[in-house]
Protein backbone atom coordinates (compact mmCIF):
# COMPACT_ATOMS: atom_id res chain seq x y z
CA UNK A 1 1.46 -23.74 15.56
CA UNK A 2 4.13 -20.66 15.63
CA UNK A 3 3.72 -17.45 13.65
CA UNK A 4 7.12 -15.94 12.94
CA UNK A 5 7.22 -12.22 11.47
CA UNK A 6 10.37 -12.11 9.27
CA UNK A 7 8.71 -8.48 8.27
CA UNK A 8 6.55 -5.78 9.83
CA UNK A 9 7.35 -2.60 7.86
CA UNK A 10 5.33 -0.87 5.15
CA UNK A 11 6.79 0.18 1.72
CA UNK A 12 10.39 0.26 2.16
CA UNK A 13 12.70 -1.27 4.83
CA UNK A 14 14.37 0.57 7.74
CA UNK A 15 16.75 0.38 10.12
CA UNK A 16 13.59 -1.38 12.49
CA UNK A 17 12.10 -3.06 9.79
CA UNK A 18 12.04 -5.28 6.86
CA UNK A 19 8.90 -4.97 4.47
CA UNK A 20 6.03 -7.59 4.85
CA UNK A 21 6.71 -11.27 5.86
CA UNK A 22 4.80 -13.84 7.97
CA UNK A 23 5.61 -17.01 8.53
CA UNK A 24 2.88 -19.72 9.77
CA UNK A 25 4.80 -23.25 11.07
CA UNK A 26 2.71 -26.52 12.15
CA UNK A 27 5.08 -27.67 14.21
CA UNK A 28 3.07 -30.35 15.11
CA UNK A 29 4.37 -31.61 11.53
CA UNK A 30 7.75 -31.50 11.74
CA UNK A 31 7.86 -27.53 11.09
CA UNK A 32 6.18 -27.69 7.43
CA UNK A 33 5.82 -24.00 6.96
CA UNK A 34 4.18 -21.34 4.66
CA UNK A 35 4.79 -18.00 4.35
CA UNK A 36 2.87 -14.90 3.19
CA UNK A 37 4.30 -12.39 1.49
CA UNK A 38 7.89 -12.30 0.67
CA UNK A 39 9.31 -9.27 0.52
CA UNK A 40 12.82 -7.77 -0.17
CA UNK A 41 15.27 -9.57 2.02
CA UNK A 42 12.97 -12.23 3.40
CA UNK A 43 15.68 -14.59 2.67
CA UNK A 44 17.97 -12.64 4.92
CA UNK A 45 15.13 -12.54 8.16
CA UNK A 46 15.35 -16.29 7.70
CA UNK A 47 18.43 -16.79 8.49
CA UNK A 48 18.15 -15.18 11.98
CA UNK A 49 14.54 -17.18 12.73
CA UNK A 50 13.20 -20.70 13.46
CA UNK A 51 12.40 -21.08 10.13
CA UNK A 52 13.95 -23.83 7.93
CA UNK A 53 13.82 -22.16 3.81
CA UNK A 54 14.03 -25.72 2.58
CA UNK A 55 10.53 -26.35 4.87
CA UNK A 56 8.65 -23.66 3.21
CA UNK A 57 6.04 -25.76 1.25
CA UNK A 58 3.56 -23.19 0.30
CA UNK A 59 3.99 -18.84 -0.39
CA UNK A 60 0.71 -17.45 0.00
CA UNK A 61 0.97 -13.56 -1.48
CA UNK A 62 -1.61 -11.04 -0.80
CA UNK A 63 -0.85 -8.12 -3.80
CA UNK A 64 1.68 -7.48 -5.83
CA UNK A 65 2.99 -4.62 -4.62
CA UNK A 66 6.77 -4.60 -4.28
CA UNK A 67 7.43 -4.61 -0.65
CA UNK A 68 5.07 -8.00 -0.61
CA UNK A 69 6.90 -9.81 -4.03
CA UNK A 70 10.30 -8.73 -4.67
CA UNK A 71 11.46 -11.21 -2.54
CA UNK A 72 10.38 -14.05 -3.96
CA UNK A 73 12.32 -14.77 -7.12
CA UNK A 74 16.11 -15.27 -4.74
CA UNK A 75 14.47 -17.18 -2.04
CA UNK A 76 13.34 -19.72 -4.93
CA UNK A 77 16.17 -19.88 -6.16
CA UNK A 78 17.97 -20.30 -3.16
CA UNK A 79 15.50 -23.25 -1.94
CA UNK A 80 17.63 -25.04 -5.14
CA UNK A 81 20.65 -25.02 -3.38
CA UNK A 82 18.94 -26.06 0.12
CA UNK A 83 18.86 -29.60 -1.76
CA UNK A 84 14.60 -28.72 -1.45
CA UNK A 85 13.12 -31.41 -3.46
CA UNK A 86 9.79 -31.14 -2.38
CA UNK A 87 7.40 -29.50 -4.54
CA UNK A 88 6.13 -25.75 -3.79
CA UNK A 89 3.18 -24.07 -4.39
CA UNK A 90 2.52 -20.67 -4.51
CA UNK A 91 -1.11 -18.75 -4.25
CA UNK A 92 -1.63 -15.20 -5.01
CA UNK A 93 -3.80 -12.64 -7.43
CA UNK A 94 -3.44 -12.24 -11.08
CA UNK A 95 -0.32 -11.79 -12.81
CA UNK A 96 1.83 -13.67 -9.72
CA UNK A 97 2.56 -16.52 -12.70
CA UNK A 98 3.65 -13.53 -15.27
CA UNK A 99 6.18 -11.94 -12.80
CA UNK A 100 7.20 -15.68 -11.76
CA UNK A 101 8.18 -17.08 -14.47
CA UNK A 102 9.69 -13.40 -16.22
CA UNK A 103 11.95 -13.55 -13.47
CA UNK A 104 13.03 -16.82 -13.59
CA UNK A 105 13.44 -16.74 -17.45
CA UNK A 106 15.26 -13.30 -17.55
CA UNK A 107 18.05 -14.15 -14.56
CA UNK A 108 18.32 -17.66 -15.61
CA UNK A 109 17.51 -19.39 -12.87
CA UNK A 110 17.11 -23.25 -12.91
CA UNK A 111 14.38 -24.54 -9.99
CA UNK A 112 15.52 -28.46 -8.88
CA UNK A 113 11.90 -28.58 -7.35
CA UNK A 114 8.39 -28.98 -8.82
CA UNK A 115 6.85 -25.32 -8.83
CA UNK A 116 2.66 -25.00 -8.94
CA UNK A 117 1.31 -21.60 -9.32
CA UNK A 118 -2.44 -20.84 -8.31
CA UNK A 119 -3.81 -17.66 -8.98
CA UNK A 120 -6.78 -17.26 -6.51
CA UNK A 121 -9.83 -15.09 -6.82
CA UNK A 122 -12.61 -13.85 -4.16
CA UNK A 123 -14.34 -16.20 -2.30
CA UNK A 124 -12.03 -19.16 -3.23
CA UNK A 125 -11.89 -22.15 -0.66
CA UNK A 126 -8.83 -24.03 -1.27
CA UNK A 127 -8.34 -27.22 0.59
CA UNK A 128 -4.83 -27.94 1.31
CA UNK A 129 -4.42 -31.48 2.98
CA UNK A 130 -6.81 -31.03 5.36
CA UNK A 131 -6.68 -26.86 6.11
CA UNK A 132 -8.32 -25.48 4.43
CA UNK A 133 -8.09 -21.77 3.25
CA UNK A 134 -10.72 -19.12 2.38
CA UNK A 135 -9.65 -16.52 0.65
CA UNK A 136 -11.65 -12.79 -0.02
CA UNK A 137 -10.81 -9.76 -1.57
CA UNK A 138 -10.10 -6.62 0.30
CA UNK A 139 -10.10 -2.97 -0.66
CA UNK A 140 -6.56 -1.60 -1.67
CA UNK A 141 -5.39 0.15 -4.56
CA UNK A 142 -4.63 -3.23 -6.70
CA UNK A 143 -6.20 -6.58 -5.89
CA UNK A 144 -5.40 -7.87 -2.23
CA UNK A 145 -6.51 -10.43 -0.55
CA UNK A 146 -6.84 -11.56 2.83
CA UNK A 147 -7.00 -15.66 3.84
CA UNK A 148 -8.27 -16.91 6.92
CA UNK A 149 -6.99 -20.47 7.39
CA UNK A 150 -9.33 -22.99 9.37
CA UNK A 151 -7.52 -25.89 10.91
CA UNK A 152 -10.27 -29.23 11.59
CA UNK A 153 -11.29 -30.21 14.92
CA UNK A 154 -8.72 -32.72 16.13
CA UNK A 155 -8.62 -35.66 19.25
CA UNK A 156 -8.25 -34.82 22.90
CA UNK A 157 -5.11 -35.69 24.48
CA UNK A 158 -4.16 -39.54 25.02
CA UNK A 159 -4.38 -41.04 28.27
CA UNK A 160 -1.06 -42.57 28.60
CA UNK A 161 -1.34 -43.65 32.32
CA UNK A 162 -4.63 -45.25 31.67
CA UNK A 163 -2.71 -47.47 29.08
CA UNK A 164 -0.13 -48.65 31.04
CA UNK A 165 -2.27 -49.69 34.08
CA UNK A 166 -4.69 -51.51 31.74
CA UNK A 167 -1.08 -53.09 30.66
CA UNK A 168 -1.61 -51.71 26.88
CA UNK A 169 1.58 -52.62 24.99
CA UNK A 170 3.29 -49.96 23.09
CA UNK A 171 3.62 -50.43 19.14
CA UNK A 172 2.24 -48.95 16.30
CA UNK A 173 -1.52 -49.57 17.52
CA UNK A 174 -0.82 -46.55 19.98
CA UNK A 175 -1.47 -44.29 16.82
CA UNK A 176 -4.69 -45.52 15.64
CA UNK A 177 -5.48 -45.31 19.48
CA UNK A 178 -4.63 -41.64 18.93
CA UNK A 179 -6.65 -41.59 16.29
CA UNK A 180 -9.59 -42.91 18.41
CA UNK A 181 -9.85 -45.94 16.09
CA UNK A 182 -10.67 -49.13 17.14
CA UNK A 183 -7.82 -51.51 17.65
CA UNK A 184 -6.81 -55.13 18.59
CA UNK A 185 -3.99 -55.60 20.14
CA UNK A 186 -1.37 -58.38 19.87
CA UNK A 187 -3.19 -60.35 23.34
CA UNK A 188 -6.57 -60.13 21.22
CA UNK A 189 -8.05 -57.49 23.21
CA UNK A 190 -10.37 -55.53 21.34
CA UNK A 191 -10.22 -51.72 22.50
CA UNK A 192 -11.95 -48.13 21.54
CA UNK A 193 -9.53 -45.40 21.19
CA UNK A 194 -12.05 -42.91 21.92
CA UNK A 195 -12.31 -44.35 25.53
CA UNK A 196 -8.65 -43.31 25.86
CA UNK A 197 -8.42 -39.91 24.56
CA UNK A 198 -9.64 -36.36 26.66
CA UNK A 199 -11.74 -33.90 25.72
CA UNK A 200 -11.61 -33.23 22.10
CA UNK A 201 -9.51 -29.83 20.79
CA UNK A 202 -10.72 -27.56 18.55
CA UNK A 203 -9.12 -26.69 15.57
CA UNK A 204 -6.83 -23.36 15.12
CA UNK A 205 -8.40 -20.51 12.91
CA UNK A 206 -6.47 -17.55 11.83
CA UNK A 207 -6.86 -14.80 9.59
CA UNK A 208 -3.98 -12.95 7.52
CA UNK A 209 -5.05 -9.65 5.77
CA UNK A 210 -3.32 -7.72 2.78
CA UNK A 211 -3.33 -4.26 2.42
CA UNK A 212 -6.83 -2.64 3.30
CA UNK A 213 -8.98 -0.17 4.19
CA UNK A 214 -12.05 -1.06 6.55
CA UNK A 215 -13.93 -3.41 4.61
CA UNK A 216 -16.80 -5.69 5.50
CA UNK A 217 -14.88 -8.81 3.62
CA UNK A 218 -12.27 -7.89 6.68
CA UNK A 219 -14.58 -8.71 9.11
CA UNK A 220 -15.95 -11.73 7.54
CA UNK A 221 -12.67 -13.19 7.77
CA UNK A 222 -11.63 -12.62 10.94
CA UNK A 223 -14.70 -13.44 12.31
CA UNK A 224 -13.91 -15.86 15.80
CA UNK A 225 -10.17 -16.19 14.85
CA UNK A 226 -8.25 -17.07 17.50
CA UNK A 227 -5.38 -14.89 16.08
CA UNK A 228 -6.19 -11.58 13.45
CA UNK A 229 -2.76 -10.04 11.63
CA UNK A 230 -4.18 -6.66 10.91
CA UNK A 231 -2.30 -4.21 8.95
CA UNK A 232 -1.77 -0.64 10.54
CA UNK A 233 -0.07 1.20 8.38
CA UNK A 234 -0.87 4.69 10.20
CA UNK A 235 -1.54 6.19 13.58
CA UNK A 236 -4.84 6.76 14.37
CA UNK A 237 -4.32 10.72 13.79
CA UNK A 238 -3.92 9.94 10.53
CA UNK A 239 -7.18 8.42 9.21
CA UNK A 240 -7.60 10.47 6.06
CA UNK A 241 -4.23 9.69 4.85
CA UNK A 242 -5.24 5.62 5.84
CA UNK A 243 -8.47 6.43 3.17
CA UNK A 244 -6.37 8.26 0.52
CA UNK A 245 -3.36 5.27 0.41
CA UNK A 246 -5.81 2.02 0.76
CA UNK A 247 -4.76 1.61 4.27
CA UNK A 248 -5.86 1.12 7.86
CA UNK A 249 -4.89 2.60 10.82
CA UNK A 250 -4.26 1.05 14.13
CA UNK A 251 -8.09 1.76 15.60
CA UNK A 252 -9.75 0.69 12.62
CA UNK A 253 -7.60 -2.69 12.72
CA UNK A 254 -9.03 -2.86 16.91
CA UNK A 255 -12.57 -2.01 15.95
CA UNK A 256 -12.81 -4.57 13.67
CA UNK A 257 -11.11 -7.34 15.89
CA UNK A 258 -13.46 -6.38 18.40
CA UNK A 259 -16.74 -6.07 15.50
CA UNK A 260 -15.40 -9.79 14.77
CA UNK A 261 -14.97 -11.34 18.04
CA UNK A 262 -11.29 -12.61 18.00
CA UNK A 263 -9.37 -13.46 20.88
CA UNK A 264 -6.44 -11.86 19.61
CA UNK A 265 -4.75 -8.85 17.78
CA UNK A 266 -1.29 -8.21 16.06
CA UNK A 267 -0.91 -5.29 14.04
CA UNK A 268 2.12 -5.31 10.84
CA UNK A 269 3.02 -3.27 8.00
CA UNK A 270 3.85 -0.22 9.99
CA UNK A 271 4.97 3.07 8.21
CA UNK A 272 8.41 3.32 8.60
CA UNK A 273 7.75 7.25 9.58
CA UNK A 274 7.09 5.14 13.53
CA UNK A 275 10.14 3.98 15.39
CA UNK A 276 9.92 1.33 17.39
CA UNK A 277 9.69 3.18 20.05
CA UNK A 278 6.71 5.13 18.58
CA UNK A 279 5.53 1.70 17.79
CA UNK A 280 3.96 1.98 21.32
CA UNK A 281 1.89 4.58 20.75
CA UNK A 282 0.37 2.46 17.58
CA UNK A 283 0.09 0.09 20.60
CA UNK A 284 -1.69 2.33 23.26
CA UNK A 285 -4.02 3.15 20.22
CA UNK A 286 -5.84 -0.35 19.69
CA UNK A 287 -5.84 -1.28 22.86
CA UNK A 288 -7.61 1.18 24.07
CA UNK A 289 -10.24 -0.25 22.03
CA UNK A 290 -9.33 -3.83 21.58
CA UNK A 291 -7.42 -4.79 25.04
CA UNK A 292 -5.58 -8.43 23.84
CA UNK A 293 -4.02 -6.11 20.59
CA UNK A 294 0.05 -6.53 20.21
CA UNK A 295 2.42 -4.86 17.66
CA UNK A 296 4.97 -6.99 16.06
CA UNK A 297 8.31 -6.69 15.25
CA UNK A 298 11.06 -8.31 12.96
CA UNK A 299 11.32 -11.41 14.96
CA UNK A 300 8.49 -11.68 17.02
CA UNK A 301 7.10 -14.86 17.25
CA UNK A 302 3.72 -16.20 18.67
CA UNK A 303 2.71 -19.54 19.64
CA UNK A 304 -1.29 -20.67 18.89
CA UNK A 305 -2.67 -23.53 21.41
CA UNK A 306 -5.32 -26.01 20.57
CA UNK A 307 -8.44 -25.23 22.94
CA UNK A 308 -10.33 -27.71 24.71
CA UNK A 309 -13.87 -27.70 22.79
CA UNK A 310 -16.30 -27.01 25.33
């Protein structure tokens, strides 16, 4: 699993930053992606990153505010000319189908792909082939949500070198032996996968917040997430305009990774009043209160392991 940040700025771009993009890819899958929020220019960060536009299967959207949406109506269209056949769904608040659909109507834009819009609503748990995705709403000036996206418990690692000194063939059995299914092979050996596979691996959780203030739903979320994406729009010093703008700064986003127990911290959406440079400080901030707490940048990818369930 890779998360890519094709945007970490708040508002409007700068020269540092495009406005709010994330994208999640399973690359145990082949690199089937989805991507929340979609901002101005998304398209454009794309281009420069690991992910593939005609791989994006689902756009989960937070709000509706501009710097998370505007992005969305060219990088549909431009999926069309990818040769993207496969369907696409989109998730998001209220209104996402309105603005969807005006936009494709007005500019006359012709989708070769099946589109399926879900508008989602607090405390939703969507199951999406096997993930699946709860979904709460936070406390920002318009309805935004967060998602935190729970990946199932999966098999240990396969012993090859046990197979091949017990002389087990290869062939399409080796899957279901993956799969710690019982198998016969071709001599007429009957064999139990589970007896070849290690420890088993615990499934990847993650949470991805929209615009907030501090909000218990937050912290429900992100509770024992391997990986919290934390919006920070503000430097600490600047608290009461966090309160006054439905925002967070970058404390409040380490107090509640550490109130929730995650094992680790990337802060986005970062006023474009912080250079990248400055960026540090935002930094220096939460980890003086949440120690495993990075700031991300256009570009910045991270890689989530499975963990060996103890």
């Amino acid at each position: 699993m890779e998360v890519v940040f094709l945007g970490t700025g708040a508002g409007v771009p700068s020269k540092d930053r495009n406005v709010s993009s994330i994208a999640l890819r399973w690359t145990e899958s082949g690199g089937d992606t989805w991507l929340f929020d979609c901002g101005e220019a998304t398209q454009h960060r794309i281009l420069h990153s690991s992910v593939r536009l005609s791989r994006i299967s689902r756009i989960w959207i937070t709000h509706l505010h501009g710097d998370h949406i505007f992005g969305l109506p060219g990088l549909l269209g431009s999926r069309s000319f990818q040769d993207a056949k496969r369907p696409l769904t989109l998730y998001g608040p209220e209104g996402l189908e309105k603005f969807i659909q005006s936009s494709l109507e007005v500019s006359g834009t012709h989708l070769r792909y099946p589109l399926h819009i879900v508008e989602v609503c607090d405390g939703d748990h969507l199951e999406c082939e096997g993930i699946r995705v709860q979904v709460a709403r936070l406390e920002h000036g318009i309805p935004s949500y967060g998602y935190r996206i729970k990946e199932p418990d999966g098999p240990g690692a396969l012993d090859a070198e046990r197979l091949r000194r017990e002389r087990v063939p290869p062939g399409p059995h080796v899957q279901q032996i993956k799969e710690g299914k019982k198998v016969s092979l071709p001599d007429g050996r009957m064999i139990d996968g589970r007896k070849y596979l290690g420890p088993s691996r615990s499934g990847r959780h993650l949470a991805i917040l929209g615009d907030t203030r501090p909000t218990p739903a937050a912290k429900e979320l992100a509770h024992g997430v391997d990986l919290l994406i934390h919006e920070a729009t503000y430097a600490a010093d600047q608290e009461a305009l966090a309160w006054n703008y439905f925002h967070s700064t970058s404390v409040q986003a380490a107090e509640l990774a550490l109130a929730a127990g995650v094992r680790r911290l990337v802060v986005t959406h970062i006023s474009p009043r912080y250079s990248l440079d400055e960026g540090k400080r935002l930094a220096e901030e939460a980890q003086a209160v949440f120690s495993d707490t990075e700031v991300a940048r256009d570009g910045f990818a991270i890689r989530i392991e499975k963990r060996i369930v103890k």
